[in-house]
N, C-alpha and C. Protein backbone atom coordinates (compact mmCIF):
# COMPACT_ATOMS: atom_id res chain seq x y z
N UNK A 1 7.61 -15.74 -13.47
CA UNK A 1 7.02 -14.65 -12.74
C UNK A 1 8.12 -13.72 -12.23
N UNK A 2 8.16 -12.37 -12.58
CA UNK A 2 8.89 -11.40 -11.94
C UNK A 2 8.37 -10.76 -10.71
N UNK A 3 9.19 -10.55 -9.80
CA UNK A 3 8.88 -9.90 -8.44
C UNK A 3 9.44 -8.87 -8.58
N UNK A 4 9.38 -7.46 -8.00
CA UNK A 4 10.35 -6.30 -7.52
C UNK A 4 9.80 -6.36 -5.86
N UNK A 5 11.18 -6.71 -5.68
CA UNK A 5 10.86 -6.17 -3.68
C UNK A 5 11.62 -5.18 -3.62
N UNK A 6 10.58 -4.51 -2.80
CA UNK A 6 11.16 -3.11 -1.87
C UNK A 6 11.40 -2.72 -0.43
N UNK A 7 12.38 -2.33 -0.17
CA UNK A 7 12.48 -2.08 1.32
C UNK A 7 13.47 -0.79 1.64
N UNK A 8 13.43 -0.38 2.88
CA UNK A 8 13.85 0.84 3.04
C UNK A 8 12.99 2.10 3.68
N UNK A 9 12.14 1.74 3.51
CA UNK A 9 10.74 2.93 3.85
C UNK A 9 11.08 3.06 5.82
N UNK A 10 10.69 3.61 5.67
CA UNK A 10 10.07 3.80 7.58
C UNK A 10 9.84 5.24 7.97
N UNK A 11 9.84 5.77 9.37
CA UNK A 11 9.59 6.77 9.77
C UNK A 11 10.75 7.61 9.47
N UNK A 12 11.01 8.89 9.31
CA UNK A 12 12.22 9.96 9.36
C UNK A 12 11.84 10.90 9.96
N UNK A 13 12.85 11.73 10.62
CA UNK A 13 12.43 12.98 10.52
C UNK A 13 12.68 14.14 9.56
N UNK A 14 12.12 15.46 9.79
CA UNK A 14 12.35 16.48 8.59
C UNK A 14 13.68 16.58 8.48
N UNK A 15 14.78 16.88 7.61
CA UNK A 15 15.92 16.64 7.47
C UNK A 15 16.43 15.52 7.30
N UNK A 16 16.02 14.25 7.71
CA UNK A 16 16.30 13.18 7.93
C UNK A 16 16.77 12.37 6.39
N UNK A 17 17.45 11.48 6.34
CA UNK A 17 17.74 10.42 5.04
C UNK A 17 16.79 9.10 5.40
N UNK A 18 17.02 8.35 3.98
CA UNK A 18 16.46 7.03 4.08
C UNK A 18 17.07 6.44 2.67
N UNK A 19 17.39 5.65 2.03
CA UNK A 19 17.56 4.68 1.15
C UNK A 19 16.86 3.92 0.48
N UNK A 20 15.76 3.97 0.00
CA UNK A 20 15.07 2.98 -0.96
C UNK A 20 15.71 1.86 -1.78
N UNK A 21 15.67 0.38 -1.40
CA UNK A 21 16.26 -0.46 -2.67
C UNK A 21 15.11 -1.44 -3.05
N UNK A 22 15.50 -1.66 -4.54
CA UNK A 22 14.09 -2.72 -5.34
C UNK A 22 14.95 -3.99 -5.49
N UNK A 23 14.62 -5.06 -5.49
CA UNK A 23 15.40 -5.97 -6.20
C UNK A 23 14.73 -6.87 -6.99
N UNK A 24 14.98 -7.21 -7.90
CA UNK A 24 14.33 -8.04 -8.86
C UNK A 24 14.34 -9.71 -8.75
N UNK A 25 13.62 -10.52 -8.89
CA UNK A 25 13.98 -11.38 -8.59
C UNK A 25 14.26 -12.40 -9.60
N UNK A 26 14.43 -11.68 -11.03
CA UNK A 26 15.46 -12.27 -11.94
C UNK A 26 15.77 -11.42 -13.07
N UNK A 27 16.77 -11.25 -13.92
CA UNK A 27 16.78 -10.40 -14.88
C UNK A 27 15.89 -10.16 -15.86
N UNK A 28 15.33 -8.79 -15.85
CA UNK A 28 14.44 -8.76 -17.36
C UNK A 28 15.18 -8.25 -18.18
N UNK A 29 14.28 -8.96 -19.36
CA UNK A 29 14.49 -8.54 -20.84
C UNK A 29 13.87 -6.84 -21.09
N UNK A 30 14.78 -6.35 -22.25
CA UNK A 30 13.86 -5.01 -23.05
C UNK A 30 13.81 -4.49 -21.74
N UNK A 31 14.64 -3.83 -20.64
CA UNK A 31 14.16 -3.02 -20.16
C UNK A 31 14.78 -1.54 -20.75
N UNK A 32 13.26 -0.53 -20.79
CA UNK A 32 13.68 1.19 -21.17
C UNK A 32 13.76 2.25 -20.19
N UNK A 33 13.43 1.42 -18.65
CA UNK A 33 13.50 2.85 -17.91
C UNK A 33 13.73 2.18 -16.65
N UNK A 34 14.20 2.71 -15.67
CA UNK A 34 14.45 1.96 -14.01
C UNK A 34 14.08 3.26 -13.80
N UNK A 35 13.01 3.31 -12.64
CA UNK A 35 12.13 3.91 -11.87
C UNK A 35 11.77 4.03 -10.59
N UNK A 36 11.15 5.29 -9.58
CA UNK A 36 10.71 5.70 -8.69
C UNK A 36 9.32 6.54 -8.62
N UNK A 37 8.20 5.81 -8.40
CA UNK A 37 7.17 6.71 -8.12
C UNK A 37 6.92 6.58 -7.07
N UNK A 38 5.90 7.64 -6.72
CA UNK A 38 5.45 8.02 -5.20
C UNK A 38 3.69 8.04 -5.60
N UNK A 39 2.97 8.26 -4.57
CA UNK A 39 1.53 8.69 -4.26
C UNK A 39 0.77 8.46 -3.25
N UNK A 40 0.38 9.47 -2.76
CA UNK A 40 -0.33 9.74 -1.78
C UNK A 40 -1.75 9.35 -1.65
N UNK A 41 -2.15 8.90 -0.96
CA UNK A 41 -3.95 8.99 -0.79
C UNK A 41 -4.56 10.24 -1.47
N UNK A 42 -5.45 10.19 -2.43
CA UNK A 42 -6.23 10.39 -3.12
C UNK A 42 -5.57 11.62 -3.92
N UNK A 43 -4.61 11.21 -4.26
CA UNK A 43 -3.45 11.81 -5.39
C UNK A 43 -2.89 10.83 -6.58
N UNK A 44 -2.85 11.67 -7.46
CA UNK A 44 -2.40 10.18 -8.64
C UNK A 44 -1.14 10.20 -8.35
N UNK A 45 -0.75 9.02 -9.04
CA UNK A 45 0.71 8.92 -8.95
C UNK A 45 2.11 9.61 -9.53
N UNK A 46 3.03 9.68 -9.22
CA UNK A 46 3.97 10.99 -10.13
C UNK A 46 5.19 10.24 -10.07
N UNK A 47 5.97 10.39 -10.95
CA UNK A 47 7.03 10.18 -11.36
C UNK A 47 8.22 10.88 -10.25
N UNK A 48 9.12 10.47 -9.73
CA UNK A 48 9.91 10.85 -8.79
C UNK A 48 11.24 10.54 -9.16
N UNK A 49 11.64 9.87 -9.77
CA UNK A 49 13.10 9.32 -10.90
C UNK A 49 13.21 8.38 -11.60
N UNK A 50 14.06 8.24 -12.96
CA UNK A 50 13.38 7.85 -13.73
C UNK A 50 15.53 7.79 -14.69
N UNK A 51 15.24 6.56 -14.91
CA UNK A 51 16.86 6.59 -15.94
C UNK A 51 16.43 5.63 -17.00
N UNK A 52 16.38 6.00 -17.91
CA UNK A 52 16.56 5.72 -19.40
C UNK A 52 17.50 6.02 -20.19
N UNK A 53 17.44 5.38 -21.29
CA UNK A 53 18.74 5.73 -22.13
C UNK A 53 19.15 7.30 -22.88
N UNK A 54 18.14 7.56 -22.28
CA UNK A 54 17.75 9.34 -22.42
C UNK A 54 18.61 9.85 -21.74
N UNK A 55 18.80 9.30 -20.44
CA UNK A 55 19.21 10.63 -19.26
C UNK A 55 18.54 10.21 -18.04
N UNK A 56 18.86 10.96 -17.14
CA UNK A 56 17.92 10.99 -16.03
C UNK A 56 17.09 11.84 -15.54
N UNK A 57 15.75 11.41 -14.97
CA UNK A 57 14.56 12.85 -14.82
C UNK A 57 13.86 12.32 -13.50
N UNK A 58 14.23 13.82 -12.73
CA UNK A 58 13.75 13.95 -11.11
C UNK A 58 12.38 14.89 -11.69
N UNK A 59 11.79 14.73 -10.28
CA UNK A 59 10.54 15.43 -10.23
C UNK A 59 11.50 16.75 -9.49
N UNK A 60 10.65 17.83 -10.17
CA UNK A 60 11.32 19.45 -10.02
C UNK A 60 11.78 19.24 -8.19
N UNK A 61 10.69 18.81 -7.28
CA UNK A 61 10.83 18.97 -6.15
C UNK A 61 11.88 18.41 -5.45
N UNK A 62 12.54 17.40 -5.94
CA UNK A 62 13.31 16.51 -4.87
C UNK A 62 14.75 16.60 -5.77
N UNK A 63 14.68 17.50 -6.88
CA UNK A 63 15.97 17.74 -7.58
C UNK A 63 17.28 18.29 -6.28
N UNK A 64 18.76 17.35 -6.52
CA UNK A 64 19.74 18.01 -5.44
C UNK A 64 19.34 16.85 -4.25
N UNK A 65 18.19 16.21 -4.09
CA UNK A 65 18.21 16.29 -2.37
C UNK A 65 17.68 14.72 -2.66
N UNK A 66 17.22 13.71 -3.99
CA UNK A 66 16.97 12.15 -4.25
C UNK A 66 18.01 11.82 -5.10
N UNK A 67 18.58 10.97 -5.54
CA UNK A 67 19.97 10.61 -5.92
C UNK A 67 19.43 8.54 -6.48
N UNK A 68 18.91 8.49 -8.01
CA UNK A 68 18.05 7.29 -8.07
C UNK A 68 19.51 6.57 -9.07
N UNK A 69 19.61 5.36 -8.70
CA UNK A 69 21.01 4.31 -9.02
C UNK A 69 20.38 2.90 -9.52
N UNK A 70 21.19 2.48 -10.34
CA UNK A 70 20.86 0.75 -10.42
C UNK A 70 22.03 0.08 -10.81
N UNK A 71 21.99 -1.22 -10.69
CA UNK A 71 22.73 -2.00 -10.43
C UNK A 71 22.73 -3.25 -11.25
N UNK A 72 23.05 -2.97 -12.54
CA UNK A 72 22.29 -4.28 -13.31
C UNK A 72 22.81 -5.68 -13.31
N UNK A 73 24.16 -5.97 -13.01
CA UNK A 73 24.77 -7.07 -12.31
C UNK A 73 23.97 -7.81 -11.17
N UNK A 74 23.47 -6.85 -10.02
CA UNK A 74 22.61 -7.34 -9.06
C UNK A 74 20.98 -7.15 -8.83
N UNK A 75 20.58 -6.90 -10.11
CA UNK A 75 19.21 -6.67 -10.29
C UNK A 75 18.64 -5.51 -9.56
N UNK A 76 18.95 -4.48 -8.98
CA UNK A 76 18.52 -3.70 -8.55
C UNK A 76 18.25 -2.25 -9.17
N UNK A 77 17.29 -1.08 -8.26
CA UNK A 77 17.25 -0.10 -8.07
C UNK A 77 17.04 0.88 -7.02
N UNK A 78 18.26 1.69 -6.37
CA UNK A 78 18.04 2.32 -5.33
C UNK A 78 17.85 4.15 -5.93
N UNK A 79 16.80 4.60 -4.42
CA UNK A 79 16.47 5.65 -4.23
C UNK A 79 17.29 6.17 -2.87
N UNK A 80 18.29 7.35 -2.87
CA UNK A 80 18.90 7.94 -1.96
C UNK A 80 17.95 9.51 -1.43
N UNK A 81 17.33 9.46 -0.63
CA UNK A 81 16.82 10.56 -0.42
C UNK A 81 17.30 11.27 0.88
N UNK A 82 17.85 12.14 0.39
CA UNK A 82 18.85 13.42 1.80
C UNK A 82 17.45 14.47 1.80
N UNK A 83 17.38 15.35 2.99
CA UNK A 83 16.75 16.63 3.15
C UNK A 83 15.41 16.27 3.32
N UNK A 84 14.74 14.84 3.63
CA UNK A 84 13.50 14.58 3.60
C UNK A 84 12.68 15.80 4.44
N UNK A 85 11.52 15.80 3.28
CA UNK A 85 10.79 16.74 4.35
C UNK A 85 9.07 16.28 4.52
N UNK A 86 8.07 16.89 4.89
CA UNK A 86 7.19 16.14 5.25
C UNK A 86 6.49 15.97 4.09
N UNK A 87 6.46 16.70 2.63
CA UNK A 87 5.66 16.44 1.34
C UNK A 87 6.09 15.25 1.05
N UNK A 88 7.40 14.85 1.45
CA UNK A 88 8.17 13.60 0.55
C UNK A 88 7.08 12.19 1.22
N UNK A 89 6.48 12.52 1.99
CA UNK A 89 5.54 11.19 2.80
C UNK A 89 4.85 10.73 2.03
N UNK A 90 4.76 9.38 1.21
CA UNK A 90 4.11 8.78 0.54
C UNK A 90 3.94 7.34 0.49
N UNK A 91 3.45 6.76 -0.44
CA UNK A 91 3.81 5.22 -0.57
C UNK A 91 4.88 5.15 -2.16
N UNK A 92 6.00 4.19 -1.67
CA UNK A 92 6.88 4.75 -2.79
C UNK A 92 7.48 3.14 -3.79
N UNK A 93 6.74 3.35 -5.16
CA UNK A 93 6.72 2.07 -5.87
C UNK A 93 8.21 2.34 -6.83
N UNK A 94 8.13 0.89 -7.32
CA UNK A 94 9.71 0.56 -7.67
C UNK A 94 9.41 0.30 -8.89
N UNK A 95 9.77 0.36 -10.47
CA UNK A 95 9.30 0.69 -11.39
C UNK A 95 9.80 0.00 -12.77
N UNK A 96 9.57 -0.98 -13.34
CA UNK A 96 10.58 -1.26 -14.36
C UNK A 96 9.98 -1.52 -15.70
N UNK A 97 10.45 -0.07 -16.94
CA UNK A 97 9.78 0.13 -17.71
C UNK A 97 10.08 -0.72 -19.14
N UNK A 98 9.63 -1.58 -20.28
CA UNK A 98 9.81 -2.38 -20.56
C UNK A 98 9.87 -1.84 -22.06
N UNK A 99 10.42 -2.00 -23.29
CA UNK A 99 10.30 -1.38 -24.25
C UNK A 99 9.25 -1.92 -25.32
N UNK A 100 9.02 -1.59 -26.58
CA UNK A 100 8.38 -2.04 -27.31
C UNK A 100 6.68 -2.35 -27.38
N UNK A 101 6.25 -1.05 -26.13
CA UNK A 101 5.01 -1.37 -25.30
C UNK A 101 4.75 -2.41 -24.46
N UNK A 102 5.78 -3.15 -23.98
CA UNK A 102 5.65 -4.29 -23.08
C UNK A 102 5.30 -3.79 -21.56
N UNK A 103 4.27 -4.62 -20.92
CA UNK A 103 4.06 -4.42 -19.56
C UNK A 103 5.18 -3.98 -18.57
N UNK A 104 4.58 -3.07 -17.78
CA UNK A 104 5.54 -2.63 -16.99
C UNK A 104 5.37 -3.57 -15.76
N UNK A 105 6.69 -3.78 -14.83
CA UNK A 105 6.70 -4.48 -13.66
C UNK A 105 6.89 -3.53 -12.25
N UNK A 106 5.77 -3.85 -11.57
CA UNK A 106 5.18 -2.74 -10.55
C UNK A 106 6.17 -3.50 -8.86
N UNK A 107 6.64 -2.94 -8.16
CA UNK A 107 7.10 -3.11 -6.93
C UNK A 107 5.36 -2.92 -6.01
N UNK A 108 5.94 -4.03 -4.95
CA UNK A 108 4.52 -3.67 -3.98
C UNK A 108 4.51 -2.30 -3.41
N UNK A 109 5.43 -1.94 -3.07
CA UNK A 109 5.37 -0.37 -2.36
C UNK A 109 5.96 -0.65 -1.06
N UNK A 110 6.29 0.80 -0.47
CA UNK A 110 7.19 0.58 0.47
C UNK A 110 6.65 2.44 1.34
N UNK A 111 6.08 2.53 2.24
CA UNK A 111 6.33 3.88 3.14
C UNK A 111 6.87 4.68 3.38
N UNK A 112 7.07 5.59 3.07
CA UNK A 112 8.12 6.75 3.60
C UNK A 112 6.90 8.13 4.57
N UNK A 113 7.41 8.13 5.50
CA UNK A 113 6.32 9.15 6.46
C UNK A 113 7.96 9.99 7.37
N UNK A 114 7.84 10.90 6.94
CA UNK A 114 8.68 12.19 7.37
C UNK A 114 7.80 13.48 8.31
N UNK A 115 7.99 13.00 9.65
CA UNK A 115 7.42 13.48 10.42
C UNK A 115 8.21 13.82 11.34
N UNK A 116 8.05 14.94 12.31
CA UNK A 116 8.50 15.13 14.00
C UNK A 116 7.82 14.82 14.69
């Protein structure tokens, strides 16, 4: 059984930072993408960063100001987010995309609420 835990979420304010990290709780196989989505109540979900062997791909909005890293020695994936502002408030899942059409492995989610 694979786990992704997430932690990092909490309150900010506008301007404010926060750190997102996932950790896996053992190495997978075939992975094609290490990931960040977000979504809001009664919004679908969106892609927020995203590294594959492609490159890397931010959502237009948080380009400059989310900064997404991994760590494959220590099973991880972090989200650096500078300039938070109050759109960035969501529930924010941890993402690990698997190749060959294999199931993807979903993080429980973690809060981010950017408020004054």
């Amino acid at each position: 059984q694979v786990q992704l835990e997430e932690s990092g979420g909490g309150l900010v304010q506008p301007g404010g930072s926060l750190r997102l990290s996932c950790v896996f709780s053992t190495r997978i196989s075939n992975i094609a993408a290490w990931g960040w989505y977000r979504q809001v109540p009664g919004k679908q979900r969106e892609l927020v960063a995203r590294i594959t062997f492609s490159g890397t791909e931010y959502l237009e909005s948080v380009k400059g100001r989310f900064t997404i890293s991994r760590n494959t020695a220590k099973n991880t994936i972090s989200l650096q987010m500078n300039s938070l502002t109050p759109e960035d408030t969501a529930i924010y899942y941890c993402n690990v995309g698997r190749s060959a059409g294999l199931g993807d492995y979903w993080g429980q989610g973690t809060q981010v609420t950017v408020s004054s």
